[in-house]
N, C-alpha and C. Protein backbone atom coordinates (compact mmCIF):
# COMPACT_ATOMS: atom_id res chain seq x y z
N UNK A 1 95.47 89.62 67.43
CA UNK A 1 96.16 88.49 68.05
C UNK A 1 95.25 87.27 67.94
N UNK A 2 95.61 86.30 67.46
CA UNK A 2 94.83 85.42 66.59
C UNK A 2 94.44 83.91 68.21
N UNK A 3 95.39 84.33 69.13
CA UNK A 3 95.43 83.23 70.44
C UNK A 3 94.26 84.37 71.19
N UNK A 4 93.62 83.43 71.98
CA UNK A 4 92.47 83.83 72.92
C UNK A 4 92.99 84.04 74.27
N UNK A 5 93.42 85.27 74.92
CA UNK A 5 94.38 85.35 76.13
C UNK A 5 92.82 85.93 76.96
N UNK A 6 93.02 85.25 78.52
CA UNK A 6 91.95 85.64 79.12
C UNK A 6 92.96 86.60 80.09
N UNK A 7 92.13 87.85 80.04
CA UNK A 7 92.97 88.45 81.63
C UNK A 7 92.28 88.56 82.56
N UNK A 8 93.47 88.38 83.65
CA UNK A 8 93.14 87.94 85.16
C UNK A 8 93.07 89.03 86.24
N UNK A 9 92.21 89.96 86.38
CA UNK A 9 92.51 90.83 87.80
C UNK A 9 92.25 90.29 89.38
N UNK A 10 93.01 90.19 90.25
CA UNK A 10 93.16 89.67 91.35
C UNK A 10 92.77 90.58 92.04
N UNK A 11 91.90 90.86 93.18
CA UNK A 11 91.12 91.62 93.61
C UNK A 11 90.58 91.60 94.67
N UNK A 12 90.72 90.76 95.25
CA UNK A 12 90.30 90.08 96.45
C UNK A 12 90.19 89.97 98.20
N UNK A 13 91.85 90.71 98.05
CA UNK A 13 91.99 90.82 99.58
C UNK A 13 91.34 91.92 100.45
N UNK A 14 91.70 91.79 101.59
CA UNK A 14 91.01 92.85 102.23
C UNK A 14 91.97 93.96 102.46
N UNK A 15 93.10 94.03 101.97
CA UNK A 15 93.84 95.58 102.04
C UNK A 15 93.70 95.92 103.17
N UNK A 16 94.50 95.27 104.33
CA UNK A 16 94.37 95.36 105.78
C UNK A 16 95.81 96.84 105.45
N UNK A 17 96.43 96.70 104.84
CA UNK A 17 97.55 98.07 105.11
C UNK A 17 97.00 99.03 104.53
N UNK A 18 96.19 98.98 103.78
CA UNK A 18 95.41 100.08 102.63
C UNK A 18 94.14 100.49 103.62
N UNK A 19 93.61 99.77 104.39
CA UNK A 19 92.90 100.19 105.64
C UNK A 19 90.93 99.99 104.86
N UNK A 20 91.39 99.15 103.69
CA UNK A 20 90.40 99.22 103.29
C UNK A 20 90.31 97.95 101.83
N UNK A 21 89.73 97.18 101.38
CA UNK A 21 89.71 96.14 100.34
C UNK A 21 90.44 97.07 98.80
N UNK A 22 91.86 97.15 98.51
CA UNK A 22 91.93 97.67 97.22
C UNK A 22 90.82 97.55 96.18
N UNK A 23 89.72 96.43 96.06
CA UNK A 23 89.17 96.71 94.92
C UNK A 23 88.51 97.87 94.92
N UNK A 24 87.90 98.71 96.49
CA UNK A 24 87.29 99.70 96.75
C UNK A 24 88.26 101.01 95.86
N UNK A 25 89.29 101.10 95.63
CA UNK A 25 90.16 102.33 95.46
C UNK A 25 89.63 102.65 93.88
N UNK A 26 89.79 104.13 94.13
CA UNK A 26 90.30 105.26 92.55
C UNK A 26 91.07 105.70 92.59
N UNK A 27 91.48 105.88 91.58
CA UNK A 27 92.84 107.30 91.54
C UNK A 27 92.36 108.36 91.91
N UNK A 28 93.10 109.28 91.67
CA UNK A 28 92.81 110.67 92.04
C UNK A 28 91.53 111.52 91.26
N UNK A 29 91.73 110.92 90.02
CA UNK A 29 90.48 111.49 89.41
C UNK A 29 89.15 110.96 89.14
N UNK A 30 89.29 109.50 90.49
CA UNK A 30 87.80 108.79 90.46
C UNK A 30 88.07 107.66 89.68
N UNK A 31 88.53 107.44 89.11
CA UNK A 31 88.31 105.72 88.01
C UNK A 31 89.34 105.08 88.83
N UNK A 32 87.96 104.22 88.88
CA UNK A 32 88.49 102.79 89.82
C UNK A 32 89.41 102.10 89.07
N UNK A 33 90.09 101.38 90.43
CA UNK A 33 91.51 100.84 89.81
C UNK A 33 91.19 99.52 89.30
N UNK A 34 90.02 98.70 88.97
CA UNK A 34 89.38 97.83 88.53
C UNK A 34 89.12 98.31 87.06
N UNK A 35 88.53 99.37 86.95
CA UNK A 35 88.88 99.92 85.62
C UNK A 35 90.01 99.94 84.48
N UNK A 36 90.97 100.46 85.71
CA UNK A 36 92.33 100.84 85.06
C UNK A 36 92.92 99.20 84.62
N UNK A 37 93.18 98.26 85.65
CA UNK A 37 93.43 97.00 85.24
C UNK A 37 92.38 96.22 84.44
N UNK A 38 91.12 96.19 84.34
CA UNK A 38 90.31 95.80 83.19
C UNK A 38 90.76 96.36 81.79
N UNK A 39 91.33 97.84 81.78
CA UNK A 39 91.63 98.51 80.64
C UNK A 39 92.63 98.32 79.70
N UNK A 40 93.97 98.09 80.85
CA UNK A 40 95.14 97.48 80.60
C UNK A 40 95.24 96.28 79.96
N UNK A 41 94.54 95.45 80.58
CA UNK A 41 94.55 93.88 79.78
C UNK A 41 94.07 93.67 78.74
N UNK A 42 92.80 94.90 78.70
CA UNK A 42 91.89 94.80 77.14
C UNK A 42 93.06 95.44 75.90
N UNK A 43 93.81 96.22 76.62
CA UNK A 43 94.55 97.18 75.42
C UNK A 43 95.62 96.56 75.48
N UNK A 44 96.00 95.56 75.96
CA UNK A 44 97.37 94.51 75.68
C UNK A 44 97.23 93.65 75.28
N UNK A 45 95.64 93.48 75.11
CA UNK A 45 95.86 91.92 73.74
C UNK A 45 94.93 90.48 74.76
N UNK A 46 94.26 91.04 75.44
CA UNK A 46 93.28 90.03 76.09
C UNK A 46 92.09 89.64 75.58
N UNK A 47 91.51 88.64 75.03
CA UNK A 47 89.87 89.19 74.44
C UNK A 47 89.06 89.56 75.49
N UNK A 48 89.17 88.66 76.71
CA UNK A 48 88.11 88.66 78.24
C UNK A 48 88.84 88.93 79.18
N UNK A 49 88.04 89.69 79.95
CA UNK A 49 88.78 90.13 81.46
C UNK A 49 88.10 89.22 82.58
N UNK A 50 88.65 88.95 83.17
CA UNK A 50 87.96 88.12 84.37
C UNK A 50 88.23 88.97 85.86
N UNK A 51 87.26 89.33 86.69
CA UNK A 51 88.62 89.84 88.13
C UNK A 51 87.78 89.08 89.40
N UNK A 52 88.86 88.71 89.78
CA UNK A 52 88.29 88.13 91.22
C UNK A 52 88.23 88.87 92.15
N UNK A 53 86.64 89.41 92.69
CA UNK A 53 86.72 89.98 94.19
C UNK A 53 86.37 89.06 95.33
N UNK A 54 86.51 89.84 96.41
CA UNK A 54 86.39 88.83 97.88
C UNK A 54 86.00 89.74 99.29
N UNK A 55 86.80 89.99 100.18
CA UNK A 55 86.28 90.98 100.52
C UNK A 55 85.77 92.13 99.40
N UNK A 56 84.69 92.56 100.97
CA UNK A 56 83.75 93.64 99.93
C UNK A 56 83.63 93.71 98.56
N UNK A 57 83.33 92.12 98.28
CA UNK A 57 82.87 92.12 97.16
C UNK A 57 81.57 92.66 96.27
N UNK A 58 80.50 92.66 97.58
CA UNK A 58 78.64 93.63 97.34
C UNK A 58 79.47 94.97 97.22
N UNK A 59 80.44 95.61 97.30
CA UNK A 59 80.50 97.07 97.83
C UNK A 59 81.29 98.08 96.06
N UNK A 60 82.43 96.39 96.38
CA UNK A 60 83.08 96.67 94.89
C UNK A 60 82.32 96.10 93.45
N UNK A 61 81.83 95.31 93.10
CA UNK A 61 80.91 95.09 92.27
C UNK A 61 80.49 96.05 91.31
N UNK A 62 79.96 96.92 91.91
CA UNK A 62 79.70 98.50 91.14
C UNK A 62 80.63 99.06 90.38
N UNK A 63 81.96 98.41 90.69
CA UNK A 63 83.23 99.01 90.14
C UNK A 63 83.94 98.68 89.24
N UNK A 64 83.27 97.12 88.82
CA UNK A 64 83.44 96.48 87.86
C UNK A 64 83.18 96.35 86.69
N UNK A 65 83.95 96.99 85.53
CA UNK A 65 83.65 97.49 84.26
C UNK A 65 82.42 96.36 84.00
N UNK A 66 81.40 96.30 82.86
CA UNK A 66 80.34 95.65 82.88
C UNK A 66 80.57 94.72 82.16
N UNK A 67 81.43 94.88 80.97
CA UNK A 67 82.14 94.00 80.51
C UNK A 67 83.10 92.98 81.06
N UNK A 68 83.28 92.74 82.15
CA UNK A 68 84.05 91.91 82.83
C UNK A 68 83.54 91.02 83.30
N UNK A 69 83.93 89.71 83.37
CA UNK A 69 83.36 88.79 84.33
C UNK A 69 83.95 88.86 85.12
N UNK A 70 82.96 88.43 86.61
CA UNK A 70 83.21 88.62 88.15
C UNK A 70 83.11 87.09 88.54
N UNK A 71 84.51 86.39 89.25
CA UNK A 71 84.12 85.39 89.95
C UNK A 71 84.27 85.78 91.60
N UNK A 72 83.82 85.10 92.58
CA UNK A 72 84.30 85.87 93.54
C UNK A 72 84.72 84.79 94.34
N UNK A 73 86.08 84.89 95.23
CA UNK A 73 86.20 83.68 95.61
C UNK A 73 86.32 84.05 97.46
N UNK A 74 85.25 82.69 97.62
CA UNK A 74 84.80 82.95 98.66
C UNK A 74 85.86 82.67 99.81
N UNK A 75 86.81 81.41 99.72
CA UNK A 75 87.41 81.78 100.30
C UNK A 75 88.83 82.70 100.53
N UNK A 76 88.63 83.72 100.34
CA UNK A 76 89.78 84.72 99.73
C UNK A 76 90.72 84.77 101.08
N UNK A 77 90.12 84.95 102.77
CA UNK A 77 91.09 85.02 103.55
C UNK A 77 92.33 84.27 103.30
N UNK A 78 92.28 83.26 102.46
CA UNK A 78 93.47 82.23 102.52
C UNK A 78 94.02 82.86 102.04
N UNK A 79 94.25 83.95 101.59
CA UNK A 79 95.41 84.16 100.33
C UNK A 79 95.34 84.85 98.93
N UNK A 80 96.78 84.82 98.46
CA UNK A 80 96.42 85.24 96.78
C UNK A 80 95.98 83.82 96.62
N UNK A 81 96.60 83.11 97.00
CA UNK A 81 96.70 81.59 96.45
C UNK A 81 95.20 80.89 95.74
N UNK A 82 94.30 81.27 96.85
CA UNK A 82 92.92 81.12 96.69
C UNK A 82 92.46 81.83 95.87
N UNK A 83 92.63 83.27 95.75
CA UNK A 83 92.23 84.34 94.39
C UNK A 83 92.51 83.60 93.10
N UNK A 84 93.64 83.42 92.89
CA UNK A 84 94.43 82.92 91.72
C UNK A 84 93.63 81.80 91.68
N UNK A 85 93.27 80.60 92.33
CA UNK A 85 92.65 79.19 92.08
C UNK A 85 91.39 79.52 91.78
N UNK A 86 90.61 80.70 92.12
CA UNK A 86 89.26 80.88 91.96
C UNK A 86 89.45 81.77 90.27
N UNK A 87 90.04 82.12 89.98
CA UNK A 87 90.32 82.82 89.02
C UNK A 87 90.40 82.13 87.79
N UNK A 88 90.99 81.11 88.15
CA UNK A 88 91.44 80.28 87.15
C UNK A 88 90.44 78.84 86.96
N UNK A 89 89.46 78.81 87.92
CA UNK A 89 88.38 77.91 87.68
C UNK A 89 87.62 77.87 86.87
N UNK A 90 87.68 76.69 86.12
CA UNK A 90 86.84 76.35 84.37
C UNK A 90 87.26 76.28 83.75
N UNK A 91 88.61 76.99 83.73
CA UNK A 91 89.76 76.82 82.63
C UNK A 91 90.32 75.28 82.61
N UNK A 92 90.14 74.79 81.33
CA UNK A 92 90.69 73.40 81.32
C UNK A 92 91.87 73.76 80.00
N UNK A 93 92.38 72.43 79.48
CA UNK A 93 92.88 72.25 78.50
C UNK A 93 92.35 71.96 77.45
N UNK A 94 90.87 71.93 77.40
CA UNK A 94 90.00 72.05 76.28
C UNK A 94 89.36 73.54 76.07
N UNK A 95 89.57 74.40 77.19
CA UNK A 95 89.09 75.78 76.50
C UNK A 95 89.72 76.13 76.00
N UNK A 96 89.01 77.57 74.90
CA UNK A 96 89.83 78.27 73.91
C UNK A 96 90.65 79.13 74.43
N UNK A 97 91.10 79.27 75.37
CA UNK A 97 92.08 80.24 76.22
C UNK A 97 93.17 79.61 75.93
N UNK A 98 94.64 80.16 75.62
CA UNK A 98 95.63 80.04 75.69
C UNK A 98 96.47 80.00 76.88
N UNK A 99 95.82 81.64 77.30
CA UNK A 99 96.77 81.68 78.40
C UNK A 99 96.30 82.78 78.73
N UNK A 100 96.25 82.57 80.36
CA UNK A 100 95.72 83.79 81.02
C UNK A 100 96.87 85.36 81.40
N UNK A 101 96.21 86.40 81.37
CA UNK A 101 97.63 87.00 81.95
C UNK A 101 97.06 87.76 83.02
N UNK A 102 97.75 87.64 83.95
CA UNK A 102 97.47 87.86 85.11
C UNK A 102 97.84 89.37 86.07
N UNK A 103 96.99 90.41 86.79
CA UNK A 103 97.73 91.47 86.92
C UNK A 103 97.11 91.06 88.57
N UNK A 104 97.20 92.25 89.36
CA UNK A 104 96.85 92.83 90.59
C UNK A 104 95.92 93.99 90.32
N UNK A 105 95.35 94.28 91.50
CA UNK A 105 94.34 95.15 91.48
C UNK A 105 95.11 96.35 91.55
N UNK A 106 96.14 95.90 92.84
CA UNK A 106 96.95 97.37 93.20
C UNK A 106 98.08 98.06 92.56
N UNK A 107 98.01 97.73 91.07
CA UNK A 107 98.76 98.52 90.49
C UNK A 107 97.88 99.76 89.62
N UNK A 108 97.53 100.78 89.48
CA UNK A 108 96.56 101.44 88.79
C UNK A 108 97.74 102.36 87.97
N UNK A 109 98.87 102.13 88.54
CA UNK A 109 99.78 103.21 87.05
C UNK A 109 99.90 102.11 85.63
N UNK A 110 100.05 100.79 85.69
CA UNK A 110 100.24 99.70 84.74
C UNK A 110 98.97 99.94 83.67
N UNK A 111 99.94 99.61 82.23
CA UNK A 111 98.99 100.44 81.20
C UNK A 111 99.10 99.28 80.15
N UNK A 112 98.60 99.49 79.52
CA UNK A 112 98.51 98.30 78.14
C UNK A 112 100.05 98.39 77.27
N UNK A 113 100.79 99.08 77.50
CA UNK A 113 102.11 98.96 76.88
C UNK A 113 102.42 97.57 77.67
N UNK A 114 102.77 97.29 79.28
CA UNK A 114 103.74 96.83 79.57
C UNK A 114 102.76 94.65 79.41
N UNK A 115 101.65 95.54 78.97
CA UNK A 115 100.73 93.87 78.84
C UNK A 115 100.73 93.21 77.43
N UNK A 116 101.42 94.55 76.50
CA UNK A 116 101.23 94.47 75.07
C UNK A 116 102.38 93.25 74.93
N UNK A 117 104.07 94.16 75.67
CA UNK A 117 105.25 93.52 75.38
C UNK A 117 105.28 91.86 76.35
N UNK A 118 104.54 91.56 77.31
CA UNK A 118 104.44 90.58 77.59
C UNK A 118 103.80 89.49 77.32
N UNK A 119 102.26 89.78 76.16
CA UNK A 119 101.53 88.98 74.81
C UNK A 119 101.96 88.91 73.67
N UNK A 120 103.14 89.89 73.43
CA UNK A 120 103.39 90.15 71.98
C UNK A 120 104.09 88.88 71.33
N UNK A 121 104.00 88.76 69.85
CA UNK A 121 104.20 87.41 69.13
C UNK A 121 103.39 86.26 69.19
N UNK A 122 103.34 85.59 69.22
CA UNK A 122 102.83 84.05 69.31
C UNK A 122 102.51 83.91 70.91
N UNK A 123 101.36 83.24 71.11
CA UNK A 123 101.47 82.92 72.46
C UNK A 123 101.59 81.46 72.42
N UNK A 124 101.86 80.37 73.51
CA UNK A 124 101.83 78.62 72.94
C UNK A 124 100.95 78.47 74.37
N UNK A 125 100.68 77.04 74.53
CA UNK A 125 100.30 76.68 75.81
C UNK A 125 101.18 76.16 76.81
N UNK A 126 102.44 75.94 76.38
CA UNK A 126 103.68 76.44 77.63
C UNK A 126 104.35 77.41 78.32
N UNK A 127 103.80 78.70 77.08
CA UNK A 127 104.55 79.74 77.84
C UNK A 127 104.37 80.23 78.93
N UNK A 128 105.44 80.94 79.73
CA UNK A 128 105.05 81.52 80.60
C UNK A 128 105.97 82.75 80.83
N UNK A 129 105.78 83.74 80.95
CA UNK A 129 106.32 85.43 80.96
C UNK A 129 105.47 85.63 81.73
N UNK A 130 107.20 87.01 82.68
CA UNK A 130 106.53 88.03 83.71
C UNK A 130 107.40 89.38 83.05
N UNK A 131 106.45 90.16 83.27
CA UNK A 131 107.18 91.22 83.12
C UNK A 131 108.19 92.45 83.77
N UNK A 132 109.01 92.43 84.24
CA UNK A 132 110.30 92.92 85.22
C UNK A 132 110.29 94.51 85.34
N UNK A 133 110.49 95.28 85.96
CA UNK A 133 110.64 96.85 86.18
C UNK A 133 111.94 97.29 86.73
N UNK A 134 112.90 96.82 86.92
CA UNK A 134 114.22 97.04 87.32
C UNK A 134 114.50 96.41 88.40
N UNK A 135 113.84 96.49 89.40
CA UNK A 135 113.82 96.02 90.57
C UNK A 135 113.74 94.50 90.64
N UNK A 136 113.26 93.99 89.94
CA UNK A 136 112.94 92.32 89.92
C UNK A 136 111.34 92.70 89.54
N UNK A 137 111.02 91.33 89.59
CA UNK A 137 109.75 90.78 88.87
C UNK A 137 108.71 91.29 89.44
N UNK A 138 107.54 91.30 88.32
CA UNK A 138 106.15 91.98 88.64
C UNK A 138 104.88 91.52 87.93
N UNK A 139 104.47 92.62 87.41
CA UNK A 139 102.63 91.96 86.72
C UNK A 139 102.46 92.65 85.60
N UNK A 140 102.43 92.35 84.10
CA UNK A 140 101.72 90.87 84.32
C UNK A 140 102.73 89.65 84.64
N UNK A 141 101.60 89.16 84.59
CA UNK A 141 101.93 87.54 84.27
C UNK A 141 101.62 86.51 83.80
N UNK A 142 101.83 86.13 82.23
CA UNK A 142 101.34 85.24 81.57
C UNK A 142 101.30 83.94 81.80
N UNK A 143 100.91 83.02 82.07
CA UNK A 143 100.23 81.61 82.22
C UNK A 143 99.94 81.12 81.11
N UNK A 144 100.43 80.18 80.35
CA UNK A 144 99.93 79.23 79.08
C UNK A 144 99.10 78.37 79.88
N UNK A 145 98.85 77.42 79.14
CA UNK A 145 97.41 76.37 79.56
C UNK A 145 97.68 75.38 79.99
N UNK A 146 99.20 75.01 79.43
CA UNK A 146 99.97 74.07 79.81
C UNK A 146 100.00 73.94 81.35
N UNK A 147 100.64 75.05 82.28
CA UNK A 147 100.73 75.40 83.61
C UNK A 147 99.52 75.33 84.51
N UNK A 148 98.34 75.33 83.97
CA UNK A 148 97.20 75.48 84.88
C UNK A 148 97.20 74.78 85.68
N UNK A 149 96.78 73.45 85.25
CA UNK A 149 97.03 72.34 86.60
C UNK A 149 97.81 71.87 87.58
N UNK A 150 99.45 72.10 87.13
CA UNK A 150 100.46 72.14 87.59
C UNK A 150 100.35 73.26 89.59
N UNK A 151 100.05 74.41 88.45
CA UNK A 151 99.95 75.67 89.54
C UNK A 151 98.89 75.57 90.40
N UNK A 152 97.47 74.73 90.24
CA UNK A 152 96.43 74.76 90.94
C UNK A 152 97.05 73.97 92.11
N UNK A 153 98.32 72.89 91.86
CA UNK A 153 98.32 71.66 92.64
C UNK A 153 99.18 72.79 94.01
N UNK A 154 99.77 73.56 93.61
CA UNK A 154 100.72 74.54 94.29
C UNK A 154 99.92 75.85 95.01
N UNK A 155 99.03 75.91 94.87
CA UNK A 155 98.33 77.27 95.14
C UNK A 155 97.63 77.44 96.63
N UNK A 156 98.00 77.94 97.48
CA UNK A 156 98.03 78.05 99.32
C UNK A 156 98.38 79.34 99.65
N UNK A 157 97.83 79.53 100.51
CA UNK A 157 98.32 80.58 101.21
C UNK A 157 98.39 82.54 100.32
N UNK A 158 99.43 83.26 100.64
CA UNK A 158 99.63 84.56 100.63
C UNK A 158 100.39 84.06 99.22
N UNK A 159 100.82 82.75 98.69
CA UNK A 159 101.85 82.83 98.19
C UNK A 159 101.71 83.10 96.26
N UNK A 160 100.24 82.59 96.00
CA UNK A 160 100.03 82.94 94.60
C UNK A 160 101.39 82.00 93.85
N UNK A 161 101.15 82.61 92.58
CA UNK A 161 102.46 81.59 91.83
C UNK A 161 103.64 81.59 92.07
N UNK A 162 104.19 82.43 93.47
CA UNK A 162 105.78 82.52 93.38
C UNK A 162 106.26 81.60 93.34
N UNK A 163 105.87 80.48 94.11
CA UNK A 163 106.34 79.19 94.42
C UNK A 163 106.99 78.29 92.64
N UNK A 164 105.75 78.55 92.19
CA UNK A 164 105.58 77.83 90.86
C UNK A 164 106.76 78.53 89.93
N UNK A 165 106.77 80.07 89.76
CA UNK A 165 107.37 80.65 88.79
C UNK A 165 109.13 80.70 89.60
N UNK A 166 108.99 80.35 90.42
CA UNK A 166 110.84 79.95 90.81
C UNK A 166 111.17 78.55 89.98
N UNK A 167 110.28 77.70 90.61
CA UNK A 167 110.75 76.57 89.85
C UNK A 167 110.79 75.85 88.55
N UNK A 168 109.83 76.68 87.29
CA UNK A 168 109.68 76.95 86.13
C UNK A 168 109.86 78.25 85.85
N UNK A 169 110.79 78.72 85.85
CA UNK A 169 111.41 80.12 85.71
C UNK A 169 110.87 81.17 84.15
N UNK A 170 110.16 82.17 84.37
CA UNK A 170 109.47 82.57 82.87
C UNK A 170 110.10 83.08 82.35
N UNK A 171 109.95 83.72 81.05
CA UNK A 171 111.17 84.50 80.01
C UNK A 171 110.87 85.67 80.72
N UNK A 172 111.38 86.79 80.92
CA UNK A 172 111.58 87.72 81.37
C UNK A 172 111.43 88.88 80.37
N UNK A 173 110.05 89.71 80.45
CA UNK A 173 109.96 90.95 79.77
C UNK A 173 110.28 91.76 80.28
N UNK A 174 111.51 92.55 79.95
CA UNK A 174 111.35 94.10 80.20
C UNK A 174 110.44 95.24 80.31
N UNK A 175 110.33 95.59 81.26
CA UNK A 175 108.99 96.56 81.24
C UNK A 175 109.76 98.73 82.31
N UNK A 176 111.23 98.35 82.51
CA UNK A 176 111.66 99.59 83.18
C UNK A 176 111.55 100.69 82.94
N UNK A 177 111.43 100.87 81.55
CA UNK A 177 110.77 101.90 80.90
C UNK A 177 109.76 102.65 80.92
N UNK A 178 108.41 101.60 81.94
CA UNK A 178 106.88 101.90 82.21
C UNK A 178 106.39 101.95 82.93
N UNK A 179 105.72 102.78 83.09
CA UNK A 179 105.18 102.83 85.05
C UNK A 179 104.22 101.53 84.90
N UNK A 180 103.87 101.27 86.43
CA UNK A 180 103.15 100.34 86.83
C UNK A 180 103.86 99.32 87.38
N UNK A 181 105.36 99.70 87.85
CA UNK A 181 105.88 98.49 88.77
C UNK A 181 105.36 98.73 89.95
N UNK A 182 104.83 99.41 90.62
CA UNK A 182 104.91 99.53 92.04
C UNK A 182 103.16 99.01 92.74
N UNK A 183 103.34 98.59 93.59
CA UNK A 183 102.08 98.14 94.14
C UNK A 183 101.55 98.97 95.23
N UNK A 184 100.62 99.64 95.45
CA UNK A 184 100.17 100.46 96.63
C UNK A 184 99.76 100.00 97.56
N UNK A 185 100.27 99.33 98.65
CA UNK A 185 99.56 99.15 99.70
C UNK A 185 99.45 99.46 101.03
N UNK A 186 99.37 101.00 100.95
CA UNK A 186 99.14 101.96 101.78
C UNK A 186 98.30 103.01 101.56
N UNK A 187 97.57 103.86 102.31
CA UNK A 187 96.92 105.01 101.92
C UNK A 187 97.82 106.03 101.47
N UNK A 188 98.11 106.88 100.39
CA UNK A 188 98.69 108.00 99.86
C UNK A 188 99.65 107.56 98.71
C-alpha cells in the first residue's frame, strides 16, 4: 500500500466497568489486547502503530508491543475525546500520513481482515470510513488528513469522533462477516 496509514490504538481509560484500565487485559491465552490491536492494524495495511495509554499507563507500558509508539495522554479522565486529541498530536497536513485508522483497545476479537477492507484501494486525504458489524457502526476508523483539524476543533468529553462522523457521514465498510464488533467492558 503505497499511502502511509498511521494506526491508532486508544487505550486510555480507566475501565471503571472492567474494574480495571483495559489496556491492563489478555485474552485467555495471555496476549495482551494491546498486542492483538497493534497486530491488527499492522496486518491491515498500517506502516506505524501509535496507542495512547492513560490510566495505568507505568503498569501497561510493558504491554506495549516494542514496536509501537506510546503517547500518553495525560489528561485522559476527560474522555475518549482527549485520547483521540492526544493521539493525533503532530500530525499535520505536512506529514507523510494519510490517514490514521483508528481502533479501541477493547476489542481483542478484531483482526486484520476487517482493517484490510476498511484501507483497501487508494486511500486520499478526505476520506473517511468506518467499518459496520450489523448492528451499526464500529472500529476501525479511518481518518484522512483532511479531517484532522476539523475533528481536533470537536473533540471533548466521552464523545471521541461521534459528533464529527454524524455530521460528515463515512462510507460504510462492511465488516458482519468478522468478529471484532463487540467491545468488552465488563469482566468475563
Amino acid at each position: 500500500m503505497p499511502e502511509h496509514l498511521l494506526g491508532l490504538v486508544l487505550a486510555a481509560g480507566a475501565g471503571t466497568r472492567m474494574g480495571h484500565p483495559k489496556a491492563l487485559c489478555t485474552t485467555r491465552d495471555g496476549v495482551p489486547w494491546l498486542h492483538r490491536a497493534h497486530d491488527a492494524l499492522l496486518g491491515g495495511g498500517c506502516a506505524t502503530v501509535r496507542v495512547v495509554l492513560g490510566a495505568a499507563a507505568d503498569e501497561a507500558l510493558p504491554l506495549v508491543p516494542p514496536a509501537a509508539q506510546v503517547v500518553v495522554a495525560t489528561d485522559w479522565r476527560r474522555g475518549m475525546g482527549a485520547s483521540l486529541a492526544a493521539g493525533l498530536a503532530g500530525l499535520t497536513p505536512a506529514s507523510p500520513t494519510v490517514a490514521v485508522v483508528v481502533t479501541l483497545v477493547d476489542l481483542p476479537e478484531l483482526d486484520a481482515r476487517a482493517v484490510r477492507r476498511v484501507t483497501a484501494g487508494p486511500v486520499a486525504p478526505g476520506d473517511l470510513r468506518r467499518a459496520t458489524f450489523g448492528l451499526g457502526p464500529g472500529h476501525p476508523v479511518l481518518i484522512g488528513r483532511d479531517h484532522w483539524a476539523p475533528l481536533r476543533r470537536l473533540l471533548h468529553g466521552d464523545t471521541g469522533a461521534r459528533d464529527y462522523l454524524r455530521a460528515h457521514p463515512p462510507a460504510e465498510i462492511d465488516c458482519a462477516d468478522l468478529p471484532g464488533g463487540h467491545d468488552h467492558d465488563s469482566p468475563g
